[in-house]
N, C-alpha and C. Protein backbone atom coordinates (compact mmCIF):
# COMPACT_ATOMS: atom_id res chain seq x y z
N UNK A 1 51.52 66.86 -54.72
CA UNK A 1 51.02 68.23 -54.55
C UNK A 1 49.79 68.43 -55.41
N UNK A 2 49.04 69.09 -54.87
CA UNK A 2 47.62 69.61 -55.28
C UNK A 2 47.56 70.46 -56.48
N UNK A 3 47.77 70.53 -57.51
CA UNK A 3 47.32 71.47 -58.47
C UNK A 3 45.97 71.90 -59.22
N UNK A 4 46.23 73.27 -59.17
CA UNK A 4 44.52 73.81 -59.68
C UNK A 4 45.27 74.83 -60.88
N UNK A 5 44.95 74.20 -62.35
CA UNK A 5 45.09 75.09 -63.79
C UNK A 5 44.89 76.31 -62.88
N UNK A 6 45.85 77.51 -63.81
CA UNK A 6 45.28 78.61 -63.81
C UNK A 6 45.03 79.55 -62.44
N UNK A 7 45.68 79.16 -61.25
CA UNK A 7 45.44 79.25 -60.00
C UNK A 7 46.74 79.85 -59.53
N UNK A 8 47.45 80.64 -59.59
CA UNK A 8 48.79 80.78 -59.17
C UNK A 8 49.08 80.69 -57.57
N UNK A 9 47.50 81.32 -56.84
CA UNK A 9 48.07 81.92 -55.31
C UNK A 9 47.87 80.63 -54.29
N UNK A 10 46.70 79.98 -55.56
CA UNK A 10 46.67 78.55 -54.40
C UNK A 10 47.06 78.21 -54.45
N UNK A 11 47.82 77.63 -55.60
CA UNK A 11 49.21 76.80 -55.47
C UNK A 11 50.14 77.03 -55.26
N UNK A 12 50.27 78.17 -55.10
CA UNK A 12 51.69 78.96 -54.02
C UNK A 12 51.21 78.30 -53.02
N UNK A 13 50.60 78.88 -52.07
CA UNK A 13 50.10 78.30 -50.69
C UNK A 13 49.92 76.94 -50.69
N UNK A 14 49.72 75.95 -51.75
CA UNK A 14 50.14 74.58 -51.62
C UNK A 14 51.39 73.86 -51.84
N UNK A 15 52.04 74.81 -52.41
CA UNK A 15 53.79 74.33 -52.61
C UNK A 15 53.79 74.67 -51.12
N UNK A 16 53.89 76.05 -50.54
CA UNK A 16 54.25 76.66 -49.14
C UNK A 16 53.88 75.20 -47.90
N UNK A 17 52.67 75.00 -48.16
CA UNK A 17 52.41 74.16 -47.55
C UNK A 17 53.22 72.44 -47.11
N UNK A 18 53.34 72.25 -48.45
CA UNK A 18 54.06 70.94 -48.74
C UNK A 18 55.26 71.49 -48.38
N UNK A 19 56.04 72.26 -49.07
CA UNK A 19 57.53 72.51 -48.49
C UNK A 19 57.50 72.62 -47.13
N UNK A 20 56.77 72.99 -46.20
CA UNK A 20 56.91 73.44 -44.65
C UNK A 20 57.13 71.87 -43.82
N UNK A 21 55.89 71.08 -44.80
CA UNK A 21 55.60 69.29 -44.26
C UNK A 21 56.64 68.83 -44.71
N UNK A 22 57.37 68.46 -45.74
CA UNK A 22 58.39 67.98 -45.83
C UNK A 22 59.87 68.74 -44.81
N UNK A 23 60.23 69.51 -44.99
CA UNK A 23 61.00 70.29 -43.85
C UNK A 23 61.10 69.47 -42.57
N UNK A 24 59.68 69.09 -42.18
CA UNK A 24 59.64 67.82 -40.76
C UNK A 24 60.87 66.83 -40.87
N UNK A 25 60.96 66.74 -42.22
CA UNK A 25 61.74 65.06 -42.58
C UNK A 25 63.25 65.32 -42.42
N UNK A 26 63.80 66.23 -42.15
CA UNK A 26 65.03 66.96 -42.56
C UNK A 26 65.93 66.44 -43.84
N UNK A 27 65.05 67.39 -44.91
CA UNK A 27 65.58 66.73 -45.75
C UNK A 27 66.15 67.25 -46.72
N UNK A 28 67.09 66.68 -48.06
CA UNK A 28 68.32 67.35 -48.54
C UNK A 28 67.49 68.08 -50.02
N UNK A 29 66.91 66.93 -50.28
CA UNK A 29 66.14 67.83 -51.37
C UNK A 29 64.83 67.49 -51.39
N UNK A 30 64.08 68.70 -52.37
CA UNK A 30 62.69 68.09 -52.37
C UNK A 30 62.23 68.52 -53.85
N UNK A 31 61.47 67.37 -54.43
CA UNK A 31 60.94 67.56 -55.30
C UNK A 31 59.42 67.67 -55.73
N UNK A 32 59.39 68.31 -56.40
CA UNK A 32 57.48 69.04 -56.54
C UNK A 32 57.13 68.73 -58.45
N UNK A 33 56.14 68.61 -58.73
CA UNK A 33 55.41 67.91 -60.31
C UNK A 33 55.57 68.72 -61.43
N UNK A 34 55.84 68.59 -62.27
CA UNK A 34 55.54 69.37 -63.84
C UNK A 34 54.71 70.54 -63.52
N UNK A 35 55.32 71.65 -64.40
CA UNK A 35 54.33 72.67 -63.96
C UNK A 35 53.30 73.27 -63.02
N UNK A 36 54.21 72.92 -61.75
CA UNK A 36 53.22 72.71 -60.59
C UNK A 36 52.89 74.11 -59.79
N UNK A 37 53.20 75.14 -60.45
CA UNK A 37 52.90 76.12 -59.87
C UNK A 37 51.75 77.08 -60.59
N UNK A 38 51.41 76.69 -62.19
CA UNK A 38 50.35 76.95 -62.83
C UNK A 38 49.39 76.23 -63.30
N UNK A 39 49.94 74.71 -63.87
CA UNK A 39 49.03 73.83 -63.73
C UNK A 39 49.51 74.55 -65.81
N UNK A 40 48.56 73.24 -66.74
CA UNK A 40 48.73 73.60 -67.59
C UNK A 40 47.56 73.33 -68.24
N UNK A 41 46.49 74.18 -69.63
CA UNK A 41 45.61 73.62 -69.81
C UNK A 41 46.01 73.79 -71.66
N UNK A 42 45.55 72.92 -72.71
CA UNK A 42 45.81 73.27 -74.15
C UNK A 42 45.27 74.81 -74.52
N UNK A 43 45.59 75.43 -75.20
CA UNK A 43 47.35 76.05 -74.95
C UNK A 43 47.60 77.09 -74.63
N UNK A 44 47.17 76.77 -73.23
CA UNK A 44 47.21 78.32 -72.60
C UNK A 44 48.88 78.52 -71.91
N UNK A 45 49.35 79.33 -72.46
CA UNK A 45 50.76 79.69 -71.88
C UNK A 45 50.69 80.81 -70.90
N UNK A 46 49.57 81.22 -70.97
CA UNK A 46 49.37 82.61 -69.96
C UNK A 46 50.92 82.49 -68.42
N UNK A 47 50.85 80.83 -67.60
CA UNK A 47 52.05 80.30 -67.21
C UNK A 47 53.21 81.27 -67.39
N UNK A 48 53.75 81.78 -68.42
CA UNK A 48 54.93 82.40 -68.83
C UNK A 48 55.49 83.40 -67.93
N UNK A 49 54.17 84.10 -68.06
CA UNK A 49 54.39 85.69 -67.40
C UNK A 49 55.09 85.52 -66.09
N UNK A 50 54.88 84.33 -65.28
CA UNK A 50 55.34 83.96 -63.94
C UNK A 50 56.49 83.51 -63.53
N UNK A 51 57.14 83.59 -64.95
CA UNK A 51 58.22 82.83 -64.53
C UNK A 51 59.64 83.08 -63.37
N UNK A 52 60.01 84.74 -64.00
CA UNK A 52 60.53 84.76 -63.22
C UNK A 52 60.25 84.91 -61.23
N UNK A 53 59.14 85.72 -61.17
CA UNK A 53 58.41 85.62 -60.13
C UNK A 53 58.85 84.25 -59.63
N UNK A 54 57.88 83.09 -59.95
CA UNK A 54 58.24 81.99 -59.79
C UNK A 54 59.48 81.15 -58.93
N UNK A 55 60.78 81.52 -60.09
CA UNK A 55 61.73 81.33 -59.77
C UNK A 55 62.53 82.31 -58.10
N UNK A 56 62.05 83.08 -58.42
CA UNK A 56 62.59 84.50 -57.10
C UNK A 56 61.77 83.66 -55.93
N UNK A 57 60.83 83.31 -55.77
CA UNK A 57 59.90 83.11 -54.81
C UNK A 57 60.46 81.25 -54.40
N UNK A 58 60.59 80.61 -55.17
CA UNK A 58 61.33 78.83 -54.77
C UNK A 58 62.49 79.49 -54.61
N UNK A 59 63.25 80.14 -55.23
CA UNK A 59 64.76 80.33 -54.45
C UNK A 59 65.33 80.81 -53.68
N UNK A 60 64.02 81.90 -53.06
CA UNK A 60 64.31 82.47 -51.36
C UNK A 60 63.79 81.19 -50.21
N UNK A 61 63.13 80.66 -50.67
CA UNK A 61 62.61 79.09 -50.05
C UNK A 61 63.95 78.07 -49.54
N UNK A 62 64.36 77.90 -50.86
CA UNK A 62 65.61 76.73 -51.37
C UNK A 62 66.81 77.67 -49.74
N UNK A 63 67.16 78.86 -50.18
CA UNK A 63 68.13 79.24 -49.51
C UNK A 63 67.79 79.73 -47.75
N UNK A 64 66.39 79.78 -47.77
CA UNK A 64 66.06 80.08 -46.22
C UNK A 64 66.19 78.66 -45.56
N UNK A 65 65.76 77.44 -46.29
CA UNK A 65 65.58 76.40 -45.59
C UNK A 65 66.97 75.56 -45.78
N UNK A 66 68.27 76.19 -46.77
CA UNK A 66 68.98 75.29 -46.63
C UNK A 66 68.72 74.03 -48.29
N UNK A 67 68.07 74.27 -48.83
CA UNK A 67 67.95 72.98 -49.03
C UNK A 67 67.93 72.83 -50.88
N UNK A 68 67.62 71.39 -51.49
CA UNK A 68 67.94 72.01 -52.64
C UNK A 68 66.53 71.29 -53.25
N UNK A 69 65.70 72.42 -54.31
CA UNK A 69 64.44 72.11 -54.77
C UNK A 69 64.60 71.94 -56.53
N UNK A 70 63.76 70.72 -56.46
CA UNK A 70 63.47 70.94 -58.23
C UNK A 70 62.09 70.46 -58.52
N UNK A 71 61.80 71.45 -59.67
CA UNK A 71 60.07 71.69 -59.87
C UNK A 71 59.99 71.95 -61.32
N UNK A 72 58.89 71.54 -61.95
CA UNK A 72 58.64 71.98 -63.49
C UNK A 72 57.69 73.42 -63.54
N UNK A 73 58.53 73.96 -64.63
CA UNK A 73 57.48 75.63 -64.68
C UNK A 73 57.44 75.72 -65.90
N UNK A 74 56.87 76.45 -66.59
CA UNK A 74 56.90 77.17 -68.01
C UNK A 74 57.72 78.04 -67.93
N UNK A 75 58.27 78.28 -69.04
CA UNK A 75 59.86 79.00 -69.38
C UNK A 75 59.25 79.32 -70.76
N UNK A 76 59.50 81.11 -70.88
CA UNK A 76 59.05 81.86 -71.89
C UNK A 76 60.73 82.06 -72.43
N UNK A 77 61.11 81.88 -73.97
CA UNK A 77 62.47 81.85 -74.12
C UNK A 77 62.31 82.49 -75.98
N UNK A 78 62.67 83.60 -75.73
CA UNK A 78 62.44 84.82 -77.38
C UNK A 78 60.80 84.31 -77.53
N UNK A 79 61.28 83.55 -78.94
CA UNK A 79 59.23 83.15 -79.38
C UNK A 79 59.02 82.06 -79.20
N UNK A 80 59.76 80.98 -77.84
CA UNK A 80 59.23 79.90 -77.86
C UNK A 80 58.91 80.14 -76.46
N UNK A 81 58.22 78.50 -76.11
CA UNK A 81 57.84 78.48 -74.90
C UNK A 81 58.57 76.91 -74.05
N UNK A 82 59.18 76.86 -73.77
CA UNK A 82 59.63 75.44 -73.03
C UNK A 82 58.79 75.08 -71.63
N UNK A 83 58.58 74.01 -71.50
CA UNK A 83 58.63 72.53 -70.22
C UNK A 83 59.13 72.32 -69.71
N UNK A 84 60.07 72.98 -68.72
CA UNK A 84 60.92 73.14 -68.35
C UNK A 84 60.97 73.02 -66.53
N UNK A 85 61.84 72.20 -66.18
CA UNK A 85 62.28 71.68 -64.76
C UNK A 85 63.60 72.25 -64.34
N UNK A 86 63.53 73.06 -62.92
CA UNK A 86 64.97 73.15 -62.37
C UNK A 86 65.61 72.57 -61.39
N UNK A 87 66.50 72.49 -61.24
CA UNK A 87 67.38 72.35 -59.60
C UNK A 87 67.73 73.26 -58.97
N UNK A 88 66.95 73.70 -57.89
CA UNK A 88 67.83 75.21 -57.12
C UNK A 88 68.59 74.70 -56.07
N UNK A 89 69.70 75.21 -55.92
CA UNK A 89 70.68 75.09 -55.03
C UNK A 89 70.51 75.64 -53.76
N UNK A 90 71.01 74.87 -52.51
CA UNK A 90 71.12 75.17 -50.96
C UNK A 90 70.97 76.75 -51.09
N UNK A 91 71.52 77.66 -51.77
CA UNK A 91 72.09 79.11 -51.82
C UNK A 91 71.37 79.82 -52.48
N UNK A 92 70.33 79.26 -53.37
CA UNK A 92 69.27 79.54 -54.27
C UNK A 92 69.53 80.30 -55.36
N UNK A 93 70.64 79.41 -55.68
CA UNK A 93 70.82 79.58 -57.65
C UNK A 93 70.77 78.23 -57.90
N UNK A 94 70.61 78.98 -59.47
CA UNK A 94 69.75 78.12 -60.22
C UNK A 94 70.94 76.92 -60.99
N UNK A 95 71.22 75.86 -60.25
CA UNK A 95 71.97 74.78 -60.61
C UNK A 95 72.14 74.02 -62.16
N UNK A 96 70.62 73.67 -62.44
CA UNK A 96 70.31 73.08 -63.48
C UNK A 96 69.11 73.37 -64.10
N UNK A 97 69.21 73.38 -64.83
CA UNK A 97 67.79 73.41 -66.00
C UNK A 97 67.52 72.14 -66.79
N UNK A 98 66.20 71.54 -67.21
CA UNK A 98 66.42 71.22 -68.34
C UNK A 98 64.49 71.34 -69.11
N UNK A 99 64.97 71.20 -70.08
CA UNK A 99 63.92 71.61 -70.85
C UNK A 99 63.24 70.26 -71.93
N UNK A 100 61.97 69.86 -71.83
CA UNK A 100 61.76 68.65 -72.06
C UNK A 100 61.53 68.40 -73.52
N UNK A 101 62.19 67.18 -73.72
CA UNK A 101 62.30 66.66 -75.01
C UNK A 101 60.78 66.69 -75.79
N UNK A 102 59.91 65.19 -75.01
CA UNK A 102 58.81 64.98 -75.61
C UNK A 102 57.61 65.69 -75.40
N UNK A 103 57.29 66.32 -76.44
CA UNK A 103 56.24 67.41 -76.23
C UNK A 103 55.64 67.92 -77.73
N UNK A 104 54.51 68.14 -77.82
CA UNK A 104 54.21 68.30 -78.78
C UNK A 104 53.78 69.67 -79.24
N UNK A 105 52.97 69.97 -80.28
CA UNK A 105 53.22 70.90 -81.32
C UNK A 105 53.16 72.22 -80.13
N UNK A 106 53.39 73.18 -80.90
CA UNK A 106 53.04 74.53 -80.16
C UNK A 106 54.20 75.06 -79.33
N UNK A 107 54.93 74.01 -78.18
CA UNK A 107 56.05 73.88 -77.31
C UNK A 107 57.53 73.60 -77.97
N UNK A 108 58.41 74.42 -77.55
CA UNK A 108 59.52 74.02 -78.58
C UNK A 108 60.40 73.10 -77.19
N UNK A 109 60.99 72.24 -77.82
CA UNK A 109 61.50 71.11 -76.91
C UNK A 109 63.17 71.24 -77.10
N UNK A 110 63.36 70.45 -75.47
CA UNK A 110 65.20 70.54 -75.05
C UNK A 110 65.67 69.84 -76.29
N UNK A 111 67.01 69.72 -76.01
CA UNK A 111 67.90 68.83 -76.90
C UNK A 111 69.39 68.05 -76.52
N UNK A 112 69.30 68.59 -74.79
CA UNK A 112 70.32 68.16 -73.96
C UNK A 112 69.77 67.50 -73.05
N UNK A 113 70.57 66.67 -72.49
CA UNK A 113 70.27 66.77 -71.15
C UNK A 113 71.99 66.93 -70.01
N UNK A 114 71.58 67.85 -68.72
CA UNK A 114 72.73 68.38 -68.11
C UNK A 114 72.52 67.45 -66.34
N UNK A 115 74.05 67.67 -66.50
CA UNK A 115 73.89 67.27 -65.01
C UNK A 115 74.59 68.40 -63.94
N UNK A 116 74.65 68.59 -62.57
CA UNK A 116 75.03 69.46 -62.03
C UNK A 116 76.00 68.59 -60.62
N UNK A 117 76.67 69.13 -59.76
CA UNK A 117 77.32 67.80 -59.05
C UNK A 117 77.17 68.88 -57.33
N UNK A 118 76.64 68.00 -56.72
CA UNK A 118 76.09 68.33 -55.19
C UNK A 118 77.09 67.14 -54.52
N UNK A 119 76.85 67.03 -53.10
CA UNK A 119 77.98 66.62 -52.26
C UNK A 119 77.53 65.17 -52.10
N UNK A 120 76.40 65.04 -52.86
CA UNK A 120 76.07 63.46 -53.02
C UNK A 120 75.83 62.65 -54.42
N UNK A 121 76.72 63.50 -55.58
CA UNK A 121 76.97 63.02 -56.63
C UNK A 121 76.30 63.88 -57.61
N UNK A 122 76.48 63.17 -59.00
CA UNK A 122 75.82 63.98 -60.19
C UNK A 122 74.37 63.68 -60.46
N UNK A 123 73.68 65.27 -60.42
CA UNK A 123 71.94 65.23 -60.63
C UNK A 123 71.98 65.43 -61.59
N UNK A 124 70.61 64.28 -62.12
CA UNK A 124 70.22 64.94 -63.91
C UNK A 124 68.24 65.40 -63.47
N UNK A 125 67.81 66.07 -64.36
CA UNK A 125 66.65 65.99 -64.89
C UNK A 125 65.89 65.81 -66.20
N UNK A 126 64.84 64.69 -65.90
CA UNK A 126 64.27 64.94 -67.08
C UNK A 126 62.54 65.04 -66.73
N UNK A 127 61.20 65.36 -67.60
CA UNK A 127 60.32 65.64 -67.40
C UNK A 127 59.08 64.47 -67.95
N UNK A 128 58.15 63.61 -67.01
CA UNK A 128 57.27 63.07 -67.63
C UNK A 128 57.76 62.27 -68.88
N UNK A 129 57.09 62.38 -69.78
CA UNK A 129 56.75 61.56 -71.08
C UNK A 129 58.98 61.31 -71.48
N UNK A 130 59.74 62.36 -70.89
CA UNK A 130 61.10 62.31 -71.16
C UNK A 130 61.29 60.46 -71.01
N UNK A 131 60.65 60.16 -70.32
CA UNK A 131 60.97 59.24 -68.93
C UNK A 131 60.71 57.82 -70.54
N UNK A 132 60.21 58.06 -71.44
CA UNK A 132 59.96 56.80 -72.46
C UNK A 132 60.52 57.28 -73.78
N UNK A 133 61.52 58.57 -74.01
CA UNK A 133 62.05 59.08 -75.19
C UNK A 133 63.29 58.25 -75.38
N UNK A 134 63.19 57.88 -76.70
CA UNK A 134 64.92 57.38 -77.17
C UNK A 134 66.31 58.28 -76.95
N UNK A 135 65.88 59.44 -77.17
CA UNK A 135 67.14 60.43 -77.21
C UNK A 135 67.33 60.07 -75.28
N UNK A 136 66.79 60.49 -74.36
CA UNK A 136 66.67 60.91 -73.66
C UNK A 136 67.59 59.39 -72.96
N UNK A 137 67.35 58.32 -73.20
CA UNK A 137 68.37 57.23 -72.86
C UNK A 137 69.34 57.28 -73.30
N UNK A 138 69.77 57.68 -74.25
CA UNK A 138 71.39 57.45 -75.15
C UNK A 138 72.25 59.07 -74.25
N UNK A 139 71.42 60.26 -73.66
CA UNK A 139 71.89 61.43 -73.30
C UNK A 139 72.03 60.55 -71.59
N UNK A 140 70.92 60.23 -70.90
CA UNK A 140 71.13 59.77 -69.52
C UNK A 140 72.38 58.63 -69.25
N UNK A 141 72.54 58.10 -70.09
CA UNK A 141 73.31 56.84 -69.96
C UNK A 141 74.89 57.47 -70.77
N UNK A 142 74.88 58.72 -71.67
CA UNK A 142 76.11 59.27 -71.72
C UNK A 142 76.89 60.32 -70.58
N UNK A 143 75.60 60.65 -69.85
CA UNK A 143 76.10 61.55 -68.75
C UNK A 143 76.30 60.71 -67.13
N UNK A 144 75.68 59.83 -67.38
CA UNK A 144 75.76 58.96 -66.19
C UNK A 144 75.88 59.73 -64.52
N UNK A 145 74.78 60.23 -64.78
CA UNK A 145 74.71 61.11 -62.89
C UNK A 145 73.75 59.66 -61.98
N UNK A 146 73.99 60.15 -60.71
CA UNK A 146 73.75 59.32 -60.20
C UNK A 146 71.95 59.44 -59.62
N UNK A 147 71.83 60.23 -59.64
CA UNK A 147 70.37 60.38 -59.46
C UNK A 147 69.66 61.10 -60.40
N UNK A 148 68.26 60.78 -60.44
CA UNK A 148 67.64 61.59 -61.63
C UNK A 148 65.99 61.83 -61.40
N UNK A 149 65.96 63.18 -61.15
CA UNK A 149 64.68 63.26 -61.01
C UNK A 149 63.59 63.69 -62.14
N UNK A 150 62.51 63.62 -61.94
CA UNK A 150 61.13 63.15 -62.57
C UNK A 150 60.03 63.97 -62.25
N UNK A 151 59.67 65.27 -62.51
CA UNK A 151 58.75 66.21 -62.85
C UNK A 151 57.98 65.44 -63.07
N UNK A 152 56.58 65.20 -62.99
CA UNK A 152 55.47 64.64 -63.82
C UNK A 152 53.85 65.09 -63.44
N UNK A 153 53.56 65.38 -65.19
CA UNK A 153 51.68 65.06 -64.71
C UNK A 153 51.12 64.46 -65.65
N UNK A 154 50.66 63.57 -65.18
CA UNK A 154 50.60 61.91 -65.47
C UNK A 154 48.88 61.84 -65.30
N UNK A 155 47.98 61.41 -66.54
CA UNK A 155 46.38 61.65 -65.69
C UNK A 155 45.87 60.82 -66.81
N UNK A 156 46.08 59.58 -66.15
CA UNK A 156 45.43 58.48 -67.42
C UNK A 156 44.22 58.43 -67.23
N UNK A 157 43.49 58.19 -68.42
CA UNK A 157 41.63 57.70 -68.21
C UNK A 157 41.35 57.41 -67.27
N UNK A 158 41.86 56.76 -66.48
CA UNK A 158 41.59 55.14 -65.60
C UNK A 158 41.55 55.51 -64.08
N UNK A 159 42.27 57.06 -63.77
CA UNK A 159 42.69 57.14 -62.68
C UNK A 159 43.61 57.22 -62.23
N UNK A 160 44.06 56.23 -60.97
CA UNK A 160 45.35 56.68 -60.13
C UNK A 160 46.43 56.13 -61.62
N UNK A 161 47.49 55.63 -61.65
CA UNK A 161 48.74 55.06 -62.42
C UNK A 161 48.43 53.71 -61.84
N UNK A 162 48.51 52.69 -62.62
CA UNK A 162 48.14 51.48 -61.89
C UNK A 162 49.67 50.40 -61.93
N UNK A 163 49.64 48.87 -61.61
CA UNK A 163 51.09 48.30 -61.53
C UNK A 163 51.50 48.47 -63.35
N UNK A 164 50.83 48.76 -64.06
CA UNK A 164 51.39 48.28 -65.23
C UNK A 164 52.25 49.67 -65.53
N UNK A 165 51.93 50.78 -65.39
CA UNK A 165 52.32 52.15 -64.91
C UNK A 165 53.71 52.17 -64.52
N UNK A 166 53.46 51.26 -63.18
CA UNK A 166 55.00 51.26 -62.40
C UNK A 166 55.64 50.57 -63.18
N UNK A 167 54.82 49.29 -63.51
CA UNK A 167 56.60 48.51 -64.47
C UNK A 167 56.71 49.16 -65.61
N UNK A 168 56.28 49.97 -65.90
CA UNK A 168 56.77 50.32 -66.94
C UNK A 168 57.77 52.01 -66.71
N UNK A 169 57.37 52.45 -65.78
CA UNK A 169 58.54 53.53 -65.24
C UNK A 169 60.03 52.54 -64.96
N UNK A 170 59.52 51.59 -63.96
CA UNK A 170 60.66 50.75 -63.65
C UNK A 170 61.52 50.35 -64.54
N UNK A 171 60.91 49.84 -66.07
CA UNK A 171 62.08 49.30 -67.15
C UNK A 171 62.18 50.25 -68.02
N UNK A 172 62.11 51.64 -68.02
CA UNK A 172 62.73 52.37 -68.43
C UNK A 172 63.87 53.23 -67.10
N UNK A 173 63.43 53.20 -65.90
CA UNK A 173 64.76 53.48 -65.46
C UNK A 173 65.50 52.65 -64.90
N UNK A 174 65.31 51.16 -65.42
CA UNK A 174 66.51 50.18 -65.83
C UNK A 174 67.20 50.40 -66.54
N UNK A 175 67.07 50.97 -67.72
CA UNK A 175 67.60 51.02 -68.74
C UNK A 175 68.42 52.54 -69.10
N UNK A 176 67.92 53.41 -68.16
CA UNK A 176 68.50 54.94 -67.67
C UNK A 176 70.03 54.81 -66.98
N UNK A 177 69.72 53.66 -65.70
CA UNK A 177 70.91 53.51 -64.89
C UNK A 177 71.05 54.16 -64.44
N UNK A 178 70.05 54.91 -63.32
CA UNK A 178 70.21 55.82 -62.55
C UNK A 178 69.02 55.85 -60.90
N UNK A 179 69.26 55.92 -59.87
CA UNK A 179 68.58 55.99 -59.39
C UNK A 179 67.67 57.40 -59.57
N UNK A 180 66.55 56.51 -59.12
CA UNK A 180 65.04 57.75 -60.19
C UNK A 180 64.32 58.02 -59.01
N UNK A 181 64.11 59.64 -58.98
CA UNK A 181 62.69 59.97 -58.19
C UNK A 181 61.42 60.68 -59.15
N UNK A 182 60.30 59.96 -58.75
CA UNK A 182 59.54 60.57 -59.57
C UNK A 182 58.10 61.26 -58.83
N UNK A 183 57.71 62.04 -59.03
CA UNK A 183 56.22 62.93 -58.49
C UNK A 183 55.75 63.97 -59.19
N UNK A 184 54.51 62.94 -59.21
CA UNK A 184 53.22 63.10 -60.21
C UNK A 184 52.18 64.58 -59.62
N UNK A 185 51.53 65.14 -59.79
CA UNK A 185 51.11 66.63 -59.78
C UNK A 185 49.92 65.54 -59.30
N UNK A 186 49.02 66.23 -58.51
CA UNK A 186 47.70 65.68 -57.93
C UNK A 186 46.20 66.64 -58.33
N UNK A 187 45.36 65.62 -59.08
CA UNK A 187 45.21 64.44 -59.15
C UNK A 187 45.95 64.01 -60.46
N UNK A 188 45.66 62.64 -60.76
CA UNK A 188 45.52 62.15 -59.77
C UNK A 188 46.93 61.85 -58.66
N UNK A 189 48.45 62.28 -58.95
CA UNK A 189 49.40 62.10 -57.97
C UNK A 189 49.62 60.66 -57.79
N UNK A 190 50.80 60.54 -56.85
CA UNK A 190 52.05 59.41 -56.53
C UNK A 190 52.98 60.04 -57.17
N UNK A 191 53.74 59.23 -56.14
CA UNK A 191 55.56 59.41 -56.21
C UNK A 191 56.25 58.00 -56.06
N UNK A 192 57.28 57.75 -56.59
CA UNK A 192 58.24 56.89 -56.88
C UNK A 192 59.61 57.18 -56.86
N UNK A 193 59.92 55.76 -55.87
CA UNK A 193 61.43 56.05 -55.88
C UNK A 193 62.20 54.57 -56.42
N UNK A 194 63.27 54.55 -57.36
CA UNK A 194 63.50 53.32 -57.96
C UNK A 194 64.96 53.43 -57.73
N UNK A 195 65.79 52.60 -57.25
CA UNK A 195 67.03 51.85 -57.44
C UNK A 195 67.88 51.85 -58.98
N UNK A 196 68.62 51.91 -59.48
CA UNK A 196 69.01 52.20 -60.79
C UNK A 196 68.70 50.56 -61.46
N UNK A 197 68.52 49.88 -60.99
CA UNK A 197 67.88 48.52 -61.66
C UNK A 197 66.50 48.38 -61.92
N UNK A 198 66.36 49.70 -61.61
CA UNK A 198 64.70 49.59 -61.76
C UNK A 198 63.97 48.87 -60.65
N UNK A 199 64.07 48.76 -59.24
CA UNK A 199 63.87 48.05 -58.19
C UNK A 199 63.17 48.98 -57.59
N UNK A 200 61.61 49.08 -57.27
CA UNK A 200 61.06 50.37 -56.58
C UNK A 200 61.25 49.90 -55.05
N UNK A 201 61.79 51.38 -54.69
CA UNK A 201 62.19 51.44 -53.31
C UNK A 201 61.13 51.79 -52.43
N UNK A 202 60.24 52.78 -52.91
CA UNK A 202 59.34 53.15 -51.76
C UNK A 202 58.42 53.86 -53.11
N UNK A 203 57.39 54.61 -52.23
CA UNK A 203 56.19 54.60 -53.46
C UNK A 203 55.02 55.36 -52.30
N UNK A 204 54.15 56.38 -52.94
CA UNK A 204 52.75 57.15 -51.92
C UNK A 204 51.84 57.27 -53.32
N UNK A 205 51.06 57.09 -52.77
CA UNK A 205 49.67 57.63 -53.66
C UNK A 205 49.43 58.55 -53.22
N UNK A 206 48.05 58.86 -54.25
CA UNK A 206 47.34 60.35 -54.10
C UNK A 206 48.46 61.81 -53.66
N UNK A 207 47.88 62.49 -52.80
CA UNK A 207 48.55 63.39 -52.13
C UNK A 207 49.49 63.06 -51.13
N UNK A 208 49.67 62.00 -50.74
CA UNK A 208 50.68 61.25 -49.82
C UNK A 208 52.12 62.18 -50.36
N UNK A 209 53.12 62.46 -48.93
CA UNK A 209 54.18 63.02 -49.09
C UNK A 209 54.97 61.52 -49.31
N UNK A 210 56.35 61.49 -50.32
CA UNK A 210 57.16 60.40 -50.41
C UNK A 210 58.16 60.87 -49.53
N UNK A 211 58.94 60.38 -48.62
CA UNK A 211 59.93 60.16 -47.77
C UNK A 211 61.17 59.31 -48.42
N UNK A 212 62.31 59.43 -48.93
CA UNK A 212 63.64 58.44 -49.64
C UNK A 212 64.70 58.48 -49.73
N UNK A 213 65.41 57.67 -49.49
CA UNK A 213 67.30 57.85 -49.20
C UNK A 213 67.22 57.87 -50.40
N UNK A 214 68.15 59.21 -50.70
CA UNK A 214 69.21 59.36 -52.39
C UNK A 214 69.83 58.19 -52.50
C-alpha cells in the first residue's frame, strides 16, 4: 500500500482501494503496513488525533466485508504515544492489539505480546524492527500461535529490501516458529509470506498485492 506522511484522506482512499482489490481474492484476512493510514515523520504525532476515527472507519470495513483486518496506527494512551498494530474481527471488534517493543526515544513501547484464537488457530502480532528484538522471541515462542503477522515500514538507503533482507526476515522467523506474514508500507513496499521454518512461500514487490494460504 501507497503511503503519503501526513495525508489522511489519500490514504483512506488507498486502503479503500486496496481493500476492495483484495476482496477479488476471497479472502479471510488482510493485512495493510505500519502506520499506514498516517504515514509517520520524526516526531510528528499529530497521527494520534485519528485514532479513534481510524479504528470506527477499518471496523465498519472488517464487518461489512466479513473479514478480519490488521494494520499499524498510532495509539495516543494518557501521556504516551504507542506503535501500535491491530486485529479486527469478522464483526469488527477489536480482537488484538499489540504495541511495539523496538522503538525509540519519544514512543513509549509494548511489553507483551498477545494472541487471539480465530477458526484457523492462534494470531499473534508484532511490528517491523519487533521482527529482530530478543524479548519479542522468548514472548513468540512462549505463546506459540500459529500465525503471525508483520506491520512494517522498512526504507533502507538502497531501495527496494534486497535477498540479504529476506534471509534475514527468514532466520528470524525460524527462530519465532510461526508461520509469518509480512507487508512493508510503499515505497519502497513488498510483502512476505514464510513457513514457520523460515521457508518463503510467496513474496510481491513494490505495490504488488500478496495473495497466501494461512
Amino acid at each position: 500500500m501507497h503511503v503519503e506522511t501526513g495525508n489522511f484522506e489519500a490514504n483512506w482512499k488507498e486502503f479503500e482501494r486496496r481493500f476492495n482489490e483484495a476482496l477479488n481474492h476471497d479472502p479471510d484476512f488482510l493485512l495493510f503496513p505500519e502506520y499506514c493510514l498516517t504515514g509517520f515523520e520524526e516526531w510528528d504525532f499529530s497521527g494520534t488525533k485519528l485514532y479513534d476515527e481510524i479504528v470506527g472507519r477499518v471496523a465498519q470495513l472488517a464487518r461489512e466485508a466479513g473479514v478480519y483486518i490488521v494494520f499499524g496506527l498510532l495509539e495516543p494512551y494518557k501521556n504516551c504515544v504507542y506503535n501500535t498494530a491491530l486485529l479486527i474481527g469478522r464483526d469488527g471488534e477489536v480482537l488484538l492489539k499489540h504495541r511495539k517493543f523496538q522503538e525509540p526515544m519519544k514512543f513509549c513501547t509494548g511489553n507483551t505480546v498477545r494472541t487471539a484464537r480465530t477458526e484457523f488457530g492462534k494470531a499473534a502480532i508484532i511490528i517491523c524492527g519487533d521482527l529482530y528484538n530478543k524479548h519479542i522471541v522468548k514472548w513468540v515462542r512462549r505463546k506459540r500461535p500459529d500465525f503471525l503477522f508483520v506491520p512494517m515500514e522498512y526504507s533502507p538507503d538502497y531501495g527496494e529490501p534486497n535477498e540479504e533482507d529476506v534471509a534475514a526476515m527468514a532466520e528470524r522467523v525460524r527462530l519465532l516458529g510461526a508461520r509469518a506474514f509480512i507487508a512493508n508500507s510503499h515505497p519502497p513496499g513488498g510483502a512476505w509470506a514464510f513457513d514457520p521454518a523460515g521457508g518463503l512461500i510467496a513474496s510481491s514487490r513494490g505495490d504488488e498485492l500478496l495473495v497466501a494460504e494461512v
